[in-house]
Structure formats: structure tokens, C-alpha cells
C-alpha atoms as a PDB file:
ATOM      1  CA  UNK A   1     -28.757 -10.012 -19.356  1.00  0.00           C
ATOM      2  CA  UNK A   2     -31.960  -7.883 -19.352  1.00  0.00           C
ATOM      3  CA  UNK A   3     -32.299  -4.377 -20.917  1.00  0.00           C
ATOM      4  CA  UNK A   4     -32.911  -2.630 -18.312  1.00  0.00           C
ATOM      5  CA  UNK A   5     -29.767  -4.193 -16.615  1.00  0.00           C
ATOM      6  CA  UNK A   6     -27.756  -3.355 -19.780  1.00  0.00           C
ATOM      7  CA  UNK A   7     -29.293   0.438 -19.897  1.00  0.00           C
ATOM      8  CA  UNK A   8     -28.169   0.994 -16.046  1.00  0.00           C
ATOM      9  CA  UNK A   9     -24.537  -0.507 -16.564  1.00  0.00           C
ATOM     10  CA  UNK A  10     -23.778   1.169 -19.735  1.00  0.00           C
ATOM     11  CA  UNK A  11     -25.475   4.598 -18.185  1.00  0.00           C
ATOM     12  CA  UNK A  12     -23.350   3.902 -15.164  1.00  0.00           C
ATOM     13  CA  UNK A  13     -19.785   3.594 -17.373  1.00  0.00           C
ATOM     14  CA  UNK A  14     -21.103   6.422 -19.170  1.00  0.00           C
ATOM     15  CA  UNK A  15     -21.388   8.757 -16.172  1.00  0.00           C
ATOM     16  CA  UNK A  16     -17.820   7.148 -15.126  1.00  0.00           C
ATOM     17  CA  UNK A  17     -16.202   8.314 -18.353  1.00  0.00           C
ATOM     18  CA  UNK A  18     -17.270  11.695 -17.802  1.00  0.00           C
ATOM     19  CA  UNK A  19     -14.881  11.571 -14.508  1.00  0.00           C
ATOM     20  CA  UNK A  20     -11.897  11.541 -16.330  1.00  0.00           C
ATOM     21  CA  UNK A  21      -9.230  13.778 -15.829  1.00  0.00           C
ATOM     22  CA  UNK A  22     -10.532  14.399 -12.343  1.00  0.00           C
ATOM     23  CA  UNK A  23      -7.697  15.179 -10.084  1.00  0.00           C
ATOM     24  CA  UNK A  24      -7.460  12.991  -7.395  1.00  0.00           C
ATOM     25  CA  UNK A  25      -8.867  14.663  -3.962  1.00  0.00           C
ATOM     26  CA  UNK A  26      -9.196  12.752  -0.487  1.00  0.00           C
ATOM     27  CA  UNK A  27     -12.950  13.125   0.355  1.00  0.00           C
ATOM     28  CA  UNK A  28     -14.274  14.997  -2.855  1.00  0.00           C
ATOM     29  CA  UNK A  29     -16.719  14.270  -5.004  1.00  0.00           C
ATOM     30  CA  UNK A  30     -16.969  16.946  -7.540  1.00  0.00           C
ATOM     31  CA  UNK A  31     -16.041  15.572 -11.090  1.00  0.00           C
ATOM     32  CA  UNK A  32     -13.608  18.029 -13.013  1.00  0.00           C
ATOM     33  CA  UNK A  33     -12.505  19.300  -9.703  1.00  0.00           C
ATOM     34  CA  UNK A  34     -11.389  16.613  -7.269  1.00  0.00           C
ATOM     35  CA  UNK A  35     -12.459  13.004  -6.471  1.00  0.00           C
ATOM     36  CA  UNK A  36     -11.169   9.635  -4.458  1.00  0.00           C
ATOM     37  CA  UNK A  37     -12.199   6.573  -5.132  1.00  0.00           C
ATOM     38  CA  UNK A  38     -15.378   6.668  -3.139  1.00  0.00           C
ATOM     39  CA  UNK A  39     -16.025  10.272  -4.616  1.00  0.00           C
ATOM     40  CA  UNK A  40     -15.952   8.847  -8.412  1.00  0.00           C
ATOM     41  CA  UNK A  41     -18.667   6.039  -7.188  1.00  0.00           C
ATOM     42  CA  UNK A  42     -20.428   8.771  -4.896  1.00  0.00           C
ATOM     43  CA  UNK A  43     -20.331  11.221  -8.162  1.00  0.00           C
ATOM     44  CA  UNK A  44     -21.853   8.060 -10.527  1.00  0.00           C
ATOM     45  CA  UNK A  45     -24.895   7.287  -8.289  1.00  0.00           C
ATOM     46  CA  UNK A  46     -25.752  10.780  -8.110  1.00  0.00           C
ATOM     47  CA  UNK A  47     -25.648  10.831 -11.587  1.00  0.00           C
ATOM     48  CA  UNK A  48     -27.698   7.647 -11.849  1.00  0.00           C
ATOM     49  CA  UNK A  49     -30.302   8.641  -9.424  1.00  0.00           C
ATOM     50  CA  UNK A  50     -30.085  11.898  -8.087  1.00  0.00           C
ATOM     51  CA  UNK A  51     -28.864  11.889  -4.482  1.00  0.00           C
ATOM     52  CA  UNK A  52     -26.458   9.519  -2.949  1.00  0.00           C
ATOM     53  CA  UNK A  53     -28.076   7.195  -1.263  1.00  0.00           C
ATOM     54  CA  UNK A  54     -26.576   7.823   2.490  1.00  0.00           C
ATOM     55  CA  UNK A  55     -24.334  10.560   4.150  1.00  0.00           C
ATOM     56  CA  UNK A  56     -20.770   9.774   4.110  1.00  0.00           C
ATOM     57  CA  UNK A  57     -19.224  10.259   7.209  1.00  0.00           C
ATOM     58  CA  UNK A  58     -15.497  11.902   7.060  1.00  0.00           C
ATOM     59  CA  UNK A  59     -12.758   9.112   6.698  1.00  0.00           C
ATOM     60  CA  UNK A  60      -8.706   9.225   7.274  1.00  0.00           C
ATOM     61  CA  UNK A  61      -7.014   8.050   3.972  1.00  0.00           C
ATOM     62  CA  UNK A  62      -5.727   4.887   6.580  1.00  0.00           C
ATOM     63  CA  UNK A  63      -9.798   4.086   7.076  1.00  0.00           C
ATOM     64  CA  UNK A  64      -9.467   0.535   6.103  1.00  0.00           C
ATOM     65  CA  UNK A  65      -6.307  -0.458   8.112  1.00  0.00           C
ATOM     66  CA  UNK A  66      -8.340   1.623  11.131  1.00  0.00           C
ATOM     67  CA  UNK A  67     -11.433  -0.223  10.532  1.00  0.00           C
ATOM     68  CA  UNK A  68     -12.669  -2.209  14.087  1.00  0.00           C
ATOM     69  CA  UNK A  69     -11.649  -5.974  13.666  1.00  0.00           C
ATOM     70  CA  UNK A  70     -13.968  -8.243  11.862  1.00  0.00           C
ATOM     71  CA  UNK A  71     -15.621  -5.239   9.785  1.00  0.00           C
ATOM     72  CA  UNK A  72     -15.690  -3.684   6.401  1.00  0.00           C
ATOM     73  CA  UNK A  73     -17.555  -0.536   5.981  1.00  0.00           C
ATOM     74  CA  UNK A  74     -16.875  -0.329   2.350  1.00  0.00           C
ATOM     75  CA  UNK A  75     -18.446  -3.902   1.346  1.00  0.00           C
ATOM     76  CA  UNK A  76     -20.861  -3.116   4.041  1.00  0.00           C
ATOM     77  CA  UNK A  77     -21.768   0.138   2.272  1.00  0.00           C
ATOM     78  CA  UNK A  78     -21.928  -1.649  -0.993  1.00  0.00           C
ATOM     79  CA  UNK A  79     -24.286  -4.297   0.191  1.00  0.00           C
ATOM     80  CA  UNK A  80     -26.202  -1.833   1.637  1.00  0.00           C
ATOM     81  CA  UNK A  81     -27.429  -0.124  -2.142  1.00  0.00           C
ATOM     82  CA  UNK A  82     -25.619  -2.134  -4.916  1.00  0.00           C
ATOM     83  CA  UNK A  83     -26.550  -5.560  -6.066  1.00  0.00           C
ATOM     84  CA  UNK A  84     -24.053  -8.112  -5.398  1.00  0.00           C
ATOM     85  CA  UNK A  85     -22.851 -10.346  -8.000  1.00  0.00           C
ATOM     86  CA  UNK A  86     -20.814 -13.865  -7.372  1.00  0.00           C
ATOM     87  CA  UNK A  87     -18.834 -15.477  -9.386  1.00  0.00           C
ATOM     88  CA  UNK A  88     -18.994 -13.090 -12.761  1.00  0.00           C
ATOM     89  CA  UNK A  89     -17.398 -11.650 -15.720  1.00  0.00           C
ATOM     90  CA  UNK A  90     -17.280  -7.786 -14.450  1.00  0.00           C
ATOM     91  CA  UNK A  91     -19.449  -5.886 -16.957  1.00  0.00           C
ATOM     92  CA  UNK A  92     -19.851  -2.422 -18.015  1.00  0.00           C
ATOM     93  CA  UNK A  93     -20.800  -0.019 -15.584  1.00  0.00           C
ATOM     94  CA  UNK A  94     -20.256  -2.642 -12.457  1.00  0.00           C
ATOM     95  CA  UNK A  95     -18.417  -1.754  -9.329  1.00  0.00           C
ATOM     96  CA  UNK A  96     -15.414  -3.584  -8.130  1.00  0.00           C
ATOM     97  CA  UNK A  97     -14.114  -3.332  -4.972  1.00  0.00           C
ATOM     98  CA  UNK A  98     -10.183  -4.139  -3.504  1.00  0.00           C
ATOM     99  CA  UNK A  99      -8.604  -5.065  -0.831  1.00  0.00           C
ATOM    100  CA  UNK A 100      -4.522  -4.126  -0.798  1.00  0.00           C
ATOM    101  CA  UNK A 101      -4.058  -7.110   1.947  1.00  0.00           C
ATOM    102  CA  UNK A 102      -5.685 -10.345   2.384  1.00  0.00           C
ATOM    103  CA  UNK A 103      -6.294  -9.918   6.390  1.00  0.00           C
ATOM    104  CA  UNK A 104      -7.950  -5.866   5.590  1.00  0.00           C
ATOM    105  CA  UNK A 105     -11.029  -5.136   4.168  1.00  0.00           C
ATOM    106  CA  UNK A 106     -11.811  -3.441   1.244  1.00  0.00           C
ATOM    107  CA  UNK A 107     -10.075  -0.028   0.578  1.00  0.00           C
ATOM    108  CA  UNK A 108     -10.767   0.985  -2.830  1.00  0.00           C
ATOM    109  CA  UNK A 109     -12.943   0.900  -5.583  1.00  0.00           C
ATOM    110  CA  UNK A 110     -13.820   1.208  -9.184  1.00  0.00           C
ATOM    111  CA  UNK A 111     -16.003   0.763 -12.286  1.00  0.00           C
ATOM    112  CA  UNK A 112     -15.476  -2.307 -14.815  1.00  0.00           C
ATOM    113  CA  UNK A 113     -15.409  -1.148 -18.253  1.00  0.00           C
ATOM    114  CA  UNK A 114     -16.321  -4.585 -19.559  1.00  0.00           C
ATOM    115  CA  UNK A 115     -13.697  -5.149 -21.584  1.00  0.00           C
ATOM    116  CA  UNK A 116     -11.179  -5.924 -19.125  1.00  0.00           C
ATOM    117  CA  UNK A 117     -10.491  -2.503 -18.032  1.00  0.00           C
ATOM    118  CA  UNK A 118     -11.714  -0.067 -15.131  1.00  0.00           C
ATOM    119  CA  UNK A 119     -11.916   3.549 -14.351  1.00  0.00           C
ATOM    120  CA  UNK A 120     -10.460   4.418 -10.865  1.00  0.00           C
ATOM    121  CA  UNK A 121      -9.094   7.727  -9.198  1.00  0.00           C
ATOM    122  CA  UNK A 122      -5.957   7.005  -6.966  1.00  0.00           C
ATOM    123  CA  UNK A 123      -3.610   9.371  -4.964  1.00  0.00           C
ATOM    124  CA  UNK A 124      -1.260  11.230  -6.699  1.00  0.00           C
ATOM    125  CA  UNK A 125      -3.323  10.912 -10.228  1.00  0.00           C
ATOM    126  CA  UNK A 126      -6.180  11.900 -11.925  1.00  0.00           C
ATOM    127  CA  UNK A 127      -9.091   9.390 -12.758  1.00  0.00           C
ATOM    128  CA  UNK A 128      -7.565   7.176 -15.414  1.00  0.00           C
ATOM    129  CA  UNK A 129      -9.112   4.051 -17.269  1.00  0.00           C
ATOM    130  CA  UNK A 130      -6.719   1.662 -16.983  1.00  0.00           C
ATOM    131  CA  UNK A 131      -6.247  -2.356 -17.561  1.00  0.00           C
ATOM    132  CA  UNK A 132      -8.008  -4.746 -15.391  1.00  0.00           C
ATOM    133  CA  UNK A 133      -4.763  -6.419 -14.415  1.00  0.00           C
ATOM    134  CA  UNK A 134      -4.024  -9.931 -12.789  1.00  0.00           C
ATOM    135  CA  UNK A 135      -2.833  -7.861  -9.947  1.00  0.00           C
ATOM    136  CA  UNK A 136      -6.266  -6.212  -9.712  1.00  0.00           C
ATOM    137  CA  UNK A 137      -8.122  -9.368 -10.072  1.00  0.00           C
ATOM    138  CA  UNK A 138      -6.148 -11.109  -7.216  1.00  0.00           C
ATOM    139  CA  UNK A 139      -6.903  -8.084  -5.038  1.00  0.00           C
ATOM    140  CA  UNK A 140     -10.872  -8.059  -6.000  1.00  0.00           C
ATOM    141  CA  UNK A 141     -12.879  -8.611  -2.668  1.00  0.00           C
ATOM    142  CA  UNK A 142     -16.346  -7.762  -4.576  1.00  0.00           C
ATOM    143  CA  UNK A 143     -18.269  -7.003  -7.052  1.00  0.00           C
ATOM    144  CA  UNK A 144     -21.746  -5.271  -7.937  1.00  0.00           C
ATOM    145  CA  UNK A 145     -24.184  -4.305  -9.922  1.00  0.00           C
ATOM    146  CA  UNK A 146     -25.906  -0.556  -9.478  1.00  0.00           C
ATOM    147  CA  UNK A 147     -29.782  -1.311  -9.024  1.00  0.00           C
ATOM    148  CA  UNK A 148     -32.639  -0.834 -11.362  1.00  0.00           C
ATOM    149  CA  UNK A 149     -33.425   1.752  -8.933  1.00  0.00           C
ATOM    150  CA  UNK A 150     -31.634   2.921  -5.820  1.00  0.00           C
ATOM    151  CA  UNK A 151     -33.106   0.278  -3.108  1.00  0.00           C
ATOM    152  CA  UNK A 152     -31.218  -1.107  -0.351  1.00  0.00           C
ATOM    153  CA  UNK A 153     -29.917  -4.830  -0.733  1.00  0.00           C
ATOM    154  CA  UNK A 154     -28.803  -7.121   1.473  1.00  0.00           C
ATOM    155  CA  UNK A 155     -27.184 -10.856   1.664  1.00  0.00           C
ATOM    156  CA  UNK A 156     -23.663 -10.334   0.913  1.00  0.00           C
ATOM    157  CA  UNK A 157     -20.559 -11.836   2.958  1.00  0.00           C
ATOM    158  CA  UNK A 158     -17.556 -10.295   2.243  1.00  0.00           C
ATOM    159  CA  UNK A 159     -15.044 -12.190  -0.387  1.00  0.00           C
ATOM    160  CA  UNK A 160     -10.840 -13.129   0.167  1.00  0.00           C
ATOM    161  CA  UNK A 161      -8.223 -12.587  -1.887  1.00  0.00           C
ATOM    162  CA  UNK A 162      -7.254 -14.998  -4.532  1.00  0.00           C
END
């Protein structure tokens, strides 16, 4: 792993950490006041780079199970800034996205630790860092890698469930 690659993930976690505690708030992005999912990962790029790198358009908390057949705007998002990684050991500061159901795309997300745990912010809770379960790993549809610098990428295909 390069340095620069090492600086951005463990900058990344760092900016994570800072998150916790955050009550959970559908839509928000403002750590120490509310946050989803999204808004923790929103709130961690901005801290990486600045400004987030597209406008987020307002979503219902049933988005995925709404999404039009055949798509997945949150691995499509992903793909879209983040650098995709197949077939890896999640490590610090990398971004792992979940699908609840096999047949739905991608619904949540979080950041890996790196030592088998992950910081997420889920209804009814505030962000927590919790264990990297074999429950979570069966429901992990994809995982990245925050750029060098905030480019667009492109070339990833969605993953299944295990």
C-alpha cells in the first residue's frame, strides 16, 4: 500500500471517529447534530476535501426498495467519486456498502476501521463503531477506497450477496 493511500484512509477513519455520538437523522449531515448513513460519508468527504462532490437529491428512507428496476444509485454514486476495490481486506478509512436483500441494491453504508470493525449511523441510534460481523460481510455489495483527490471514477459493476 502506498503512503499517500495510507495518509487518505487513516485521515478518512479519522474524520469518521469524530462522528461519533451523532444522533441518527434521515437526510442530515451535520456531525454532533444529526446524520444517516449517507450523511456520515457525505460529512467525511467534506472533511477530506472540502465540498461534497455532487448535490444530493432528497431521498424517502424506502429509496432502495423504490429504486427503478435494474439500478443502484448508491453503488452508482460510489463509482462515480470513490475508487473501487475487488476482492480485499477492508482497510482503514474504506467505504463499505450493503445491501439488506440479495434482489435490492445497496441501502446503506459505512467506514471499515481495519481491524474488523466499522463506524455506521443507523435509525434509532447514534453513530456507533461496531464489529464487522459475518452478517455484515454476507450483506457487503461493495467496497472503496476515497481518492487521492476527489476525481470521478468509473468501471465498477455492482457486487451480490454472499
Amino acid at each position: 500500500m502506498s503512503a499517500m493511500r495510507r495518509d487518505i484512509g487513516v485521515t478518512a477513519l479519522g474524520e469518521a471517529r469524530l462522528w461519533l455520538g451523532t444522533p441518527y437523522r434521515h437526510q442530515a449531515s451535520l456531525r454532533g447534530v444529526g446524520c444517516d448513513c449517507l450523511g456520515l460519508l457525505r460529512g467525511v468527504w467534506r472533511g477530506l476535501y472540502g465540498t461534497e462532490p455532487e448535490p444530493v437529491p432528497p431521498y424517502a428512507a424506502t429509496w432502495a426498495e423504490s429504486a427503478a428496476p435494474g439500478t443502484d444509485p448508491l453503488t452508482a454514486a460510489a463509482t462515480r467519486h470513490l475508487v473501487p476495490v475487488a476482492g480485499a481486506t477492508p482497510e482503514p478509512g474504506d467505504v463499505l456498502l450493503f445491501a439488506f436483500r440479495c434482489h435490492l441494491p445497496a441501502r446503506h453504508c459505512a467506514i471499515a476501521t481495519g481491524d474488523g470493525a466499522m463506524i455506521h449511523a443507523h435509525d434509532h441510534a447514534a453513530v456507533a463503531e461496531v464489529a464487522l460481523t459475518a452478517w455484515w460481510r454476507r450483506h457487503m455489495t461493495g467496497l472503496f477506497r476515497f481518492p487521492d483527490e476527489p476525481v470521478a471514477t468509473v468501471g465498477l459493476t455492482p457486487g451480490t450477496c454472499k
